[in-house]
Protein backbone atom coordinates (compact mmCIF):
# COMPACT_ATOMS: atom_id res chain seq x y z
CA UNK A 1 0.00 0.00 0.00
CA UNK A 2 1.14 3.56 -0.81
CA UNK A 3 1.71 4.60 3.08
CA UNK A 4 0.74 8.27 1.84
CA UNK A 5 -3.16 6.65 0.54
CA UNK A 6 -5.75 5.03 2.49
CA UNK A 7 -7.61 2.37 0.69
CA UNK A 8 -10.43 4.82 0.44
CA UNK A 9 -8.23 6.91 -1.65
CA UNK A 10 -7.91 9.86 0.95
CA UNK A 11 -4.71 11.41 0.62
CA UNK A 12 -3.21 10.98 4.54
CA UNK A 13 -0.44 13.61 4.08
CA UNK A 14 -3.48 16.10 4.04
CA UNK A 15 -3.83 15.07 7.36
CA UNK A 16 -1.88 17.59 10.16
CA UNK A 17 -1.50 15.33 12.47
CA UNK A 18 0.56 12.88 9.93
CA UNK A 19 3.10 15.30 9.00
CA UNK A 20 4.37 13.78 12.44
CA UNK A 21 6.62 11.09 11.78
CA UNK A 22 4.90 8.59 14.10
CA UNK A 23 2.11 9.91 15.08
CA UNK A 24 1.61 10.17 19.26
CA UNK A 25 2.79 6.96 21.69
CA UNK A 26 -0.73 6.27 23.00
CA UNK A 27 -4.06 7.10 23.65
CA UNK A 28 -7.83 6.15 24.82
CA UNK A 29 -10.12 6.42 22.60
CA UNK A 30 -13.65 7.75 23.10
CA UNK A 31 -15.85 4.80 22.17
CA UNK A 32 -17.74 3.32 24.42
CA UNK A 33 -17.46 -1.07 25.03
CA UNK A 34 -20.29 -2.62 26.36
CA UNK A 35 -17.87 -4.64 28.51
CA UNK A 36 -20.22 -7.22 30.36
CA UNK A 37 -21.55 -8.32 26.95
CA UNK A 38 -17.90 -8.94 25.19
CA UNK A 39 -16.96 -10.60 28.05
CA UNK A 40 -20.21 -12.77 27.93
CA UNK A 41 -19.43 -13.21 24.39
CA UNK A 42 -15.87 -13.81 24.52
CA UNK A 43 -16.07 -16.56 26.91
CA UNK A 44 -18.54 -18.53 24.71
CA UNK A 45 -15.02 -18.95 22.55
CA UNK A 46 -13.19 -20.11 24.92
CA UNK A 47 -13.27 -23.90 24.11
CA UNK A 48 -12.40 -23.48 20.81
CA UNK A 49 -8.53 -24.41 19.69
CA UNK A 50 -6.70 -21.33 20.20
CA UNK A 51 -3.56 -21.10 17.75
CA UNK A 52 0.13 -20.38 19.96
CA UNK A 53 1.71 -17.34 18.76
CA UNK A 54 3.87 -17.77 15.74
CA UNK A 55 6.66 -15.46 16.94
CA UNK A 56 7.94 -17.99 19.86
CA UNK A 57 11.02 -16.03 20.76
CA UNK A 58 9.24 -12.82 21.47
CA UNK A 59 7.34 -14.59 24.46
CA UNK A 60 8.04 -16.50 27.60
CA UNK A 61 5.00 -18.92 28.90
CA UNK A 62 1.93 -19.33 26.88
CA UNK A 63 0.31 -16.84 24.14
CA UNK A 64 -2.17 -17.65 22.10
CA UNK A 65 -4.74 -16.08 19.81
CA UNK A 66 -8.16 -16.88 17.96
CA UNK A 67 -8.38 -15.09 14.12
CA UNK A 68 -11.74 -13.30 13.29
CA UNK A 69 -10.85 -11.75 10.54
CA UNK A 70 -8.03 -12.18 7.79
CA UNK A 71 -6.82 -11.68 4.33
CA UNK A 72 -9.41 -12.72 1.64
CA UNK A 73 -7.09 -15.37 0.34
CA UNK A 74 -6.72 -17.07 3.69
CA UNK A 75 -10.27 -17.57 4.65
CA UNK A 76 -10.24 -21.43 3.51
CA UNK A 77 -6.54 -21.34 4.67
CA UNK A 78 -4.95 -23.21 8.17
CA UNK A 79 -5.72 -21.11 11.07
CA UNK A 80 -1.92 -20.35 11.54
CA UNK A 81 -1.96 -18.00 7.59
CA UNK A 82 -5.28 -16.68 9.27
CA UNK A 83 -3.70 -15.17 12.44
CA UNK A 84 -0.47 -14.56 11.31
CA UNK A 85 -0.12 -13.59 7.37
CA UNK A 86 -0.65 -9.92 8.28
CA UNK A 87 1.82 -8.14 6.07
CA UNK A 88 1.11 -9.80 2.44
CA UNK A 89 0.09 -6.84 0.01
CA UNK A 90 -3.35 -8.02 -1.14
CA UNK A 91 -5.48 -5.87 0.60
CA UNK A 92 -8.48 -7.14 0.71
CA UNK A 93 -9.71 -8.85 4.03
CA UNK A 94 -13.07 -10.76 5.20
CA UNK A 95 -14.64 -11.63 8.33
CA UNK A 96 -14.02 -15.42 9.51
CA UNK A 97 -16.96 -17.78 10.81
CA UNK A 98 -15.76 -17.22 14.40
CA UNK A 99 -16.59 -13.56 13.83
CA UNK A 100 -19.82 -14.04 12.18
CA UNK A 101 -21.09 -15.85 15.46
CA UNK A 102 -19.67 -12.78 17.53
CA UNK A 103 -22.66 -10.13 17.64
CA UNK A 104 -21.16 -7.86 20.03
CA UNK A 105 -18.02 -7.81 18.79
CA UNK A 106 -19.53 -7.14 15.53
CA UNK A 107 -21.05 -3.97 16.82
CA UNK A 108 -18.06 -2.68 18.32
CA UNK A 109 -16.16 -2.91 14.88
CA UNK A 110 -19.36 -1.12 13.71
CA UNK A 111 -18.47 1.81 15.61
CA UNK A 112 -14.88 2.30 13.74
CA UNK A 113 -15.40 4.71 10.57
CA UNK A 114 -11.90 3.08 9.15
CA UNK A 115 -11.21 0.29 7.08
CA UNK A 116 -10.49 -2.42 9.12
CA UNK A 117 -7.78 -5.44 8.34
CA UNK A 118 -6.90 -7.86 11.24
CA UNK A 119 -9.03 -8.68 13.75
CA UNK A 120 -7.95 -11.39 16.67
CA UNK A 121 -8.75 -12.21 20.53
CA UNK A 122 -5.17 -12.58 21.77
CA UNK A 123 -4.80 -14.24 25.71
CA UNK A 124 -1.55 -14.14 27.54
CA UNK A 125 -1.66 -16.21 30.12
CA UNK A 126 -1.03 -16.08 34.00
CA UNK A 127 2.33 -15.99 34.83
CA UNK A 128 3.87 -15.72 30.73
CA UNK A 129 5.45 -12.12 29.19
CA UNK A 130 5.85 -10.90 25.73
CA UNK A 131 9.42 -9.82 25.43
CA UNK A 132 10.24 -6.47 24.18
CA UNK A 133 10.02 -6.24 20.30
CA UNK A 134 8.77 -4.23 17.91
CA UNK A 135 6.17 -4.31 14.78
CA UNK A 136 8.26 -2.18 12.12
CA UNK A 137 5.83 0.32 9.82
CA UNK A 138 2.51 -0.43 12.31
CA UNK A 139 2.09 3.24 13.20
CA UNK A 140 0.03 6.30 11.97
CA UNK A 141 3.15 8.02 10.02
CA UNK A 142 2.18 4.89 7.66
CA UNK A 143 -0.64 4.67 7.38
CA UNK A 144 -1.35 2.05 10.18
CA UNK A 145 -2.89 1.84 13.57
CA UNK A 146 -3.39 -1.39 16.17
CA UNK A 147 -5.92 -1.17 18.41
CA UNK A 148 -6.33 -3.03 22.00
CA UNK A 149 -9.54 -3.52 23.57
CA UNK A 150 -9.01 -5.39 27.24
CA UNK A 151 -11.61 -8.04 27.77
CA UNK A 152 -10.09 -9.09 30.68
CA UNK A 153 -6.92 -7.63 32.56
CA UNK A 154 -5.94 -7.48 35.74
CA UNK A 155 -3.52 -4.66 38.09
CA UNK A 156 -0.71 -7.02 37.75
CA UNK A 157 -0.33 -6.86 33.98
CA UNK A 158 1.93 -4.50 33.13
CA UNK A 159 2.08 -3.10 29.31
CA UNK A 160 5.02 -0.91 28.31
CA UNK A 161 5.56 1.10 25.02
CA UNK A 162 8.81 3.10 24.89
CA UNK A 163 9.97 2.13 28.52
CA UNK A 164 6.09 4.01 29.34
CA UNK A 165 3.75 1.74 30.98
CA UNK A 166 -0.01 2.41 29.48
CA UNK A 167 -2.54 1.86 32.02
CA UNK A 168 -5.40 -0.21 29.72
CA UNK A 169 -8.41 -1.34 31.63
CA UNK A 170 -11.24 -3.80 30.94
CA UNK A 171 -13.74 -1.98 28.52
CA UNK A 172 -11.29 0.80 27.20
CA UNK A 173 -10.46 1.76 23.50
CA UNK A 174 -6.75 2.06 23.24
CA UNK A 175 -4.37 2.58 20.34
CA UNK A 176 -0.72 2.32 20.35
CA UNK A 177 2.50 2.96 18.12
CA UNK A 178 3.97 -0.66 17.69
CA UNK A 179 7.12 0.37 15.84
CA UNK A 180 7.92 1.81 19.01
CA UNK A 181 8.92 -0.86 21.80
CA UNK A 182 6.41 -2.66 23.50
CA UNK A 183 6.73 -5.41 25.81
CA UNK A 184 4.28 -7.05 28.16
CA UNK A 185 4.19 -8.85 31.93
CA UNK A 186 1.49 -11.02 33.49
CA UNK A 187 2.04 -10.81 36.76
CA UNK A 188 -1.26 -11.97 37.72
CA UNK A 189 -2.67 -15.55 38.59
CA UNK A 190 -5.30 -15.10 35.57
CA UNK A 191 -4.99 -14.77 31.71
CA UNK A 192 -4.89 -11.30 30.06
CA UNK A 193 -7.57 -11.15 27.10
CA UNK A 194 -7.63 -8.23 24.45
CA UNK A 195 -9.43 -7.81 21.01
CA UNK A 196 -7.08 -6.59 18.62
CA UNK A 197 -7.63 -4.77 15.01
CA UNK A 198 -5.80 -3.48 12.99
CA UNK A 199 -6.85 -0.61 10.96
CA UNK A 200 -6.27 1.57 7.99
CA UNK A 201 -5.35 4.61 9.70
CA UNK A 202 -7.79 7.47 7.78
CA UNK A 203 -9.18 10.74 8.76
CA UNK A 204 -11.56 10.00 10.98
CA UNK A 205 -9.53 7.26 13.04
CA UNK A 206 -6.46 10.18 13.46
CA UNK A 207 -8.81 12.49 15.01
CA UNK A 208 -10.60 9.76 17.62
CA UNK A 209 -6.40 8.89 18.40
CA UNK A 210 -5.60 13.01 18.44
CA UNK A 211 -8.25 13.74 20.63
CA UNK A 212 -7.31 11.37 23.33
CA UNK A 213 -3.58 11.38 23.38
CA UNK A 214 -2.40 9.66 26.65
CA UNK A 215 0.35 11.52 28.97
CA UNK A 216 1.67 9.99 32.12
């Protein structure tokens, strides 16, 4: 993808806020999660086979994910090209079964005016950490934003970006630059659950992360 074009065709370097290399660190954004209901609805999936992270060397213990949504050409694909073949440059991307069952979570992707790419349920559980590392390119400066919604968390998970830690709570919108590094502990005797998207970083998603820029 030009990193200058959105696949709506809106030009991003008309954007202010892009003429910023990376765009901010972090921020909460102002949509609203009906929390209790994602929850309900997350732990319906929680018999299904969740897939181990690909990336084994970036993580100590066990991390695991669920794909909902992945690159058109992988939907009849093994689960591992459906969470993991993120950076091929066909751009077209489809909602998986799993998602189709997942009326809530539906919604909440509803309420994102951006084109939307990945979409997973990611667990890290008790006791395991994702070392620090970074995802080269995934910021706004290109044209790229991940977003973290926590389903469940808990006060001893710990989330650093840039050596900051970013306090993320059950129910909250967050984004965050992942070419900066990020790293993760679970402290806590319980797994850590977040919905993550990625997104095509337009117009309307660079004001929602603008307007609630995070500072410790």
């Amino acid at each position: 993808m030009n990193p200058s074009i959105d696949l709506e065709g809106v030009v991003l370097a008309e954007v202010p806020e892009l003429a910023e290399a990376h765009g901010p660190l972090c921020s909460r954004l102002d949509i609203p999660v009906p929390i209790a209901a994602l929850q309900d609805e997350v732990s319906q999936l929680m018999e299904r086979d969740w897939l181990p992270h690909v990336n084994r060397g970036d993580y100590d213990g066990t991390w695991d994910v669920i794909p909902l949504r992945c690159q058109r050409q992988h939907v009849g694909a093994h689960p591992i090209l459906q969470g993991f073949a993120l950076n091929d440059p066909a751009q077209e991307w489809d909602d998986l079964p799993a998602l189709h069952a997942c009326p809530v979570i539906g919604q909440l992707l509803g309420q994102l005016a951006c084109p939307q790419k990945s979409v997973r349920l990611m667990r890290l559980h008790a006791g395991a950490s994702i070392r620090p590392h970074r995802d080269h390119g995934l910021h706004l400066g290109c044209g790229e934003a991940r977003l973290h919604v926590p389903v469940w968390t808990d006060p001893d998970v710990h989330f650093f970006v840039a050596g900051q830690e970013v306090p993320m709570r059950e129910g909250e919108f967050w984004y965050f630059n992942a070419d900066e590094e990020h790293a993760v502990v679970n402290h806590s005797r319980r797994a850590r659950t977040h919905l993550v998207v990625d997104c095509v970083a337009n117009p309307w998603l660079v004001r929602h992360i603008q307007e609630g820029v995070f500072r410790a």
